[in-house]
Protein backbone atom coordinates (compact mmCIF):
# COMPACT_ATOMS: atom_id res chain seq x y z
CA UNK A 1 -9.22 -32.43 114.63
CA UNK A 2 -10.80 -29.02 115.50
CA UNK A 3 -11.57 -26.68 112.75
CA UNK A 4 -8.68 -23.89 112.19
CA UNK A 5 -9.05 -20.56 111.33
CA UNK A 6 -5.93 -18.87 110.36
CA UNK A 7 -5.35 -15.18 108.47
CA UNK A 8 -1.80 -14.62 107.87
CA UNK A 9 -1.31 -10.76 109.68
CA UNK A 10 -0.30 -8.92 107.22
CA UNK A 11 -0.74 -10.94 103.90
CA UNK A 12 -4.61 -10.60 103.65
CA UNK A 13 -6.28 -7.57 102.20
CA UNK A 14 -10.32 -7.00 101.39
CA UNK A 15 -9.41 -4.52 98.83
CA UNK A 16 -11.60 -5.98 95.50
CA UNK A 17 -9.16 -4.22 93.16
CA UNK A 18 -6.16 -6.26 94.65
CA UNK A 19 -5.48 -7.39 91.21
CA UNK A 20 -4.86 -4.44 89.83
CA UNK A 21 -2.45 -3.48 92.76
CA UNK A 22 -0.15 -6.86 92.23
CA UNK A 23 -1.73 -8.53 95.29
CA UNK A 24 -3.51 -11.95 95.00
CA UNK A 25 -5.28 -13.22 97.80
CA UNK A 26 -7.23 -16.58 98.34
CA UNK A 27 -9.64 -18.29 100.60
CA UNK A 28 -9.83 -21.57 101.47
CA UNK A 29 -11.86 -24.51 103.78
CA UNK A 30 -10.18 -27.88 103.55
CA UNK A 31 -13.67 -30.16 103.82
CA UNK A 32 -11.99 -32.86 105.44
CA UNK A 33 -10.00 -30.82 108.10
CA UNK A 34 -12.00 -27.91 108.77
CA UNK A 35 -9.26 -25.54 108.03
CA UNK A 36 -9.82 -22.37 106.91
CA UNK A 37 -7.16 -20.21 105.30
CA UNK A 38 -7.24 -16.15 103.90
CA UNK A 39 -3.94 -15.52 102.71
CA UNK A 40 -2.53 -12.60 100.21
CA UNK A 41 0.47 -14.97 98.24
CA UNK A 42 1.66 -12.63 95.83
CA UNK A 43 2.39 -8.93 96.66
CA UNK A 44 4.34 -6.41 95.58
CA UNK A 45 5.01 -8.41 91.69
CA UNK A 46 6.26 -11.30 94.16
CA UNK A 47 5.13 -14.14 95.53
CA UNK A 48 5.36 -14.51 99.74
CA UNK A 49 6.83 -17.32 100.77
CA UNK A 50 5.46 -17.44 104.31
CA UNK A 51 1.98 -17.40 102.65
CA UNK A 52 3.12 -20.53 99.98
CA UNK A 53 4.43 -21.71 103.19
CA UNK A 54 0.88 -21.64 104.52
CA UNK A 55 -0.72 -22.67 101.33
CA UNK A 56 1.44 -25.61 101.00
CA UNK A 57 0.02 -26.76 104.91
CA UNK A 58 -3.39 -26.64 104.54
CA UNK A 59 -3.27 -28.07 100.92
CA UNK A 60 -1.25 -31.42 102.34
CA UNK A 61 -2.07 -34.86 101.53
CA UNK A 62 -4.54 -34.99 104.67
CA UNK A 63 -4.55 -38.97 105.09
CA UNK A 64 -0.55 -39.05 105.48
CA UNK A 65 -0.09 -35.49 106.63
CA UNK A 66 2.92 -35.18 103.85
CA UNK A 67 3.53 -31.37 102.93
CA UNK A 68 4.43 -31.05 99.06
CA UNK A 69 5.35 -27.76 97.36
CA UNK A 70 2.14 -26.57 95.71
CA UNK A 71 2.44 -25.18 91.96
CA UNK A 72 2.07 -21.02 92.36
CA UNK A 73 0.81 -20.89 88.68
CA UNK A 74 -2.06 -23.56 90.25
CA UNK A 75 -2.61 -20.62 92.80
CA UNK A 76 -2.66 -18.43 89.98
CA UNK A 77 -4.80 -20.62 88.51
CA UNK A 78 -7.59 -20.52 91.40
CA UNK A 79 -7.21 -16.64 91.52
CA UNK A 80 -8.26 -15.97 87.96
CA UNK A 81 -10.81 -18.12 88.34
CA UNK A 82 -12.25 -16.74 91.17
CA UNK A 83 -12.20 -13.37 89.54
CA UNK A 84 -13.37 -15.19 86.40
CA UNK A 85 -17.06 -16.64 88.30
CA UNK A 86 -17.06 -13.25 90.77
CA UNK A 87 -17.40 -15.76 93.69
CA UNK A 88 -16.70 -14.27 97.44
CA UNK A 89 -16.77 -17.92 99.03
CA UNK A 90 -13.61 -19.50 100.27
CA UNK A 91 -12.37 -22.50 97.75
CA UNK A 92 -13.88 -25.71 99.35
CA UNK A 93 -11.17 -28.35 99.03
CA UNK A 94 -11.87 -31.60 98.61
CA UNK A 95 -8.06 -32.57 97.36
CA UNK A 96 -4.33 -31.10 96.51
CA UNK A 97 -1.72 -32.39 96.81
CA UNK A 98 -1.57 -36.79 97.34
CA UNK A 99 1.22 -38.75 98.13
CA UNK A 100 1.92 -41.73 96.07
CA UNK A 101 0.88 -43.43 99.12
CA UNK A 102 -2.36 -41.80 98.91
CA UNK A 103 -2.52 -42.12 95.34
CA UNK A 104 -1.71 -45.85 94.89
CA UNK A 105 -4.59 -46.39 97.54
CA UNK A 106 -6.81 -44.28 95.57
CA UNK A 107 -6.33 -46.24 92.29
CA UNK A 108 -6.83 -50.04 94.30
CA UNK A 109 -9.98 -48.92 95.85
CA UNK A 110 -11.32 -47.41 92.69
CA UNK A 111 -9.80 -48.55 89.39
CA UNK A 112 -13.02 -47.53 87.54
CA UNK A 113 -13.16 -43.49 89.05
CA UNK A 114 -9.90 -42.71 86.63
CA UNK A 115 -7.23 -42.01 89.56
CA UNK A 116 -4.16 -41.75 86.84
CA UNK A 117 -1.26 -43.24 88.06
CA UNK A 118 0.97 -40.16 87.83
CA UNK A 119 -1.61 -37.80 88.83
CA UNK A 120 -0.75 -33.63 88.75
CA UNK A 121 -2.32 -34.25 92.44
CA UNK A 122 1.50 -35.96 93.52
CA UNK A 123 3.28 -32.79 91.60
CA UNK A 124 1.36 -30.27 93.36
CA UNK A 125 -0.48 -29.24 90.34
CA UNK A 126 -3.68 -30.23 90.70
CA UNK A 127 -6.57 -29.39 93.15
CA UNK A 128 -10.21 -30.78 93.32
CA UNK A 129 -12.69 -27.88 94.32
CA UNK A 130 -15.76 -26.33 94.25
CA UNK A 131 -17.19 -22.93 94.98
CA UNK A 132 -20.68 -22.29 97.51
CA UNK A 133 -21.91 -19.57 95.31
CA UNK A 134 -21.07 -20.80 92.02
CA UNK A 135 -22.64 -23.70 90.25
CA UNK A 136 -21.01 -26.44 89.22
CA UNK A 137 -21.41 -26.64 86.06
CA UNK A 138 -20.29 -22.83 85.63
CA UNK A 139 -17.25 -23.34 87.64
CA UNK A 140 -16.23 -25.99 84.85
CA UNK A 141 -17.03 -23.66 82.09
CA UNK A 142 -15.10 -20.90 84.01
CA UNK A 143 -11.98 -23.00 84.39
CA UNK A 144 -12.62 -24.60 80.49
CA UNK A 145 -12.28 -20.82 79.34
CA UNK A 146 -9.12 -19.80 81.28
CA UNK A 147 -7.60 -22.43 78.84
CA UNK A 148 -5.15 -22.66 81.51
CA UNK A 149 -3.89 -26.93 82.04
CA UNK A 150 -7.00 -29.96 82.84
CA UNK A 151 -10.46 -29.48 84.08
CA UNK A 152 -12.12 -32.74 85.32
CA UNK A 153 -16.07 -32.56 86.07
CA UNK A 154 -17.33 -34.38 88.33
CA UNK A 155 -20.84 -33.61 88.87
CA UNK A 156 -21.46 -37.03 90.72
CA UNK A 157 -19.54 -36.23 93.40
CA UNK A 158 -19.45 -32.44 93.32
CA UNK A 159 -16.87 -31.06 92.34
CA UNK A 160 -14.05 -30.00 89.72
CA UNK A 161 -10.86 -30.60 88.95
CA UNK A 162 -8.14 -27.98 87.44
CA UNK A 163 -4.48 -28.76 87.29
CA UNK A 164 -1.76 -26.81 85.68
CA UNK A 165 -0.57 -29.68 82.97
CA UNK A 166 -1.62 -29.03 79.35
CA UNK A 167 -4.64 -28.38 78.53
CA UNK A 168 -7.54 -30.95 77.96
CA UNK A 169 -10.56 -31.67 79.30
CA UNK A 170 -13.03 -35.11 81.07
């Protein structure tokens, strides 16, 4: 599949003190589809739901092509902590949302790697990430100190996990 570049018209602003104006914006490249997607989701003290629209898309399970409703307080979530690490990169996906299809598959081909068998990822709450001007390790810390549902660290395999269930931490 070719890489996609898409920028809601509209819904995408450059202004830095968008959060103090009630508009959110995020960037993000799916690694495994080469999609890219700037998109302003909440505006105006409301979230747009053309934007979750697009949000839910490019956050699919990408194996199955299912669409799931993504959490907005996981998009919340991602916004505070990119204010939180200062980062201007796009959020590099790795995974959102799974299917159970996905899932189940996930757990038989690695029991050992902790896929949980009702994973935030099937809810929409959960999203494995990482940032290309942040270090791992302080992304984790970031997320640890929003205090805001699970971070996972994965430094093996580069990345980190935040969901929007209670808080804990791996």
């Amino acid at each position: 599949m070719a890489p996609v570049a898409l920028t809601l018209p509209g819904l995408a602003r450059s202004n830095p003190s968008q959060a103090s104006c009630g508009f959110r914006t995020l960037e993000f490249l799916h690694l495994h589809t080469g999609e890219r997607l700037t998109v302003e989701y909440f505006s105006a003290g409301r979230y747009v739901p053309d934007a979750l629209q697009a949000v839910n898309h490019l956050l699919r399970d990408f194996r199955t092509n299912d669409v799931a409703e993504m959490d907005p307080a996981l998009l919340d979530l991602l916004h505070r902590l990119r204010e939180t690490t200062g980062s201007r990169r796009p959020f590099e996906v790795i995974s959102a949302y799974r299917s159970p299809r996905t899932n189940e598959m996930l757990q038989r081909r690695s029991a050992h790697s902790g896929v949980a068998t009702t994973s935030l990822h099937m809810r929409g709450q959960a999203i494995d990430i990482r940032l290309g001007d942040v270090a791992l390790p302080k992304l984790r810390d970031a997320a640890l100190s929003l205090q805001a549902g699970g971070v996972g660290y994965y430094a093996q395999s580069n990345f980190v996990h935040v969901d929007t269930g209670r808080v804990r931490s791996w």
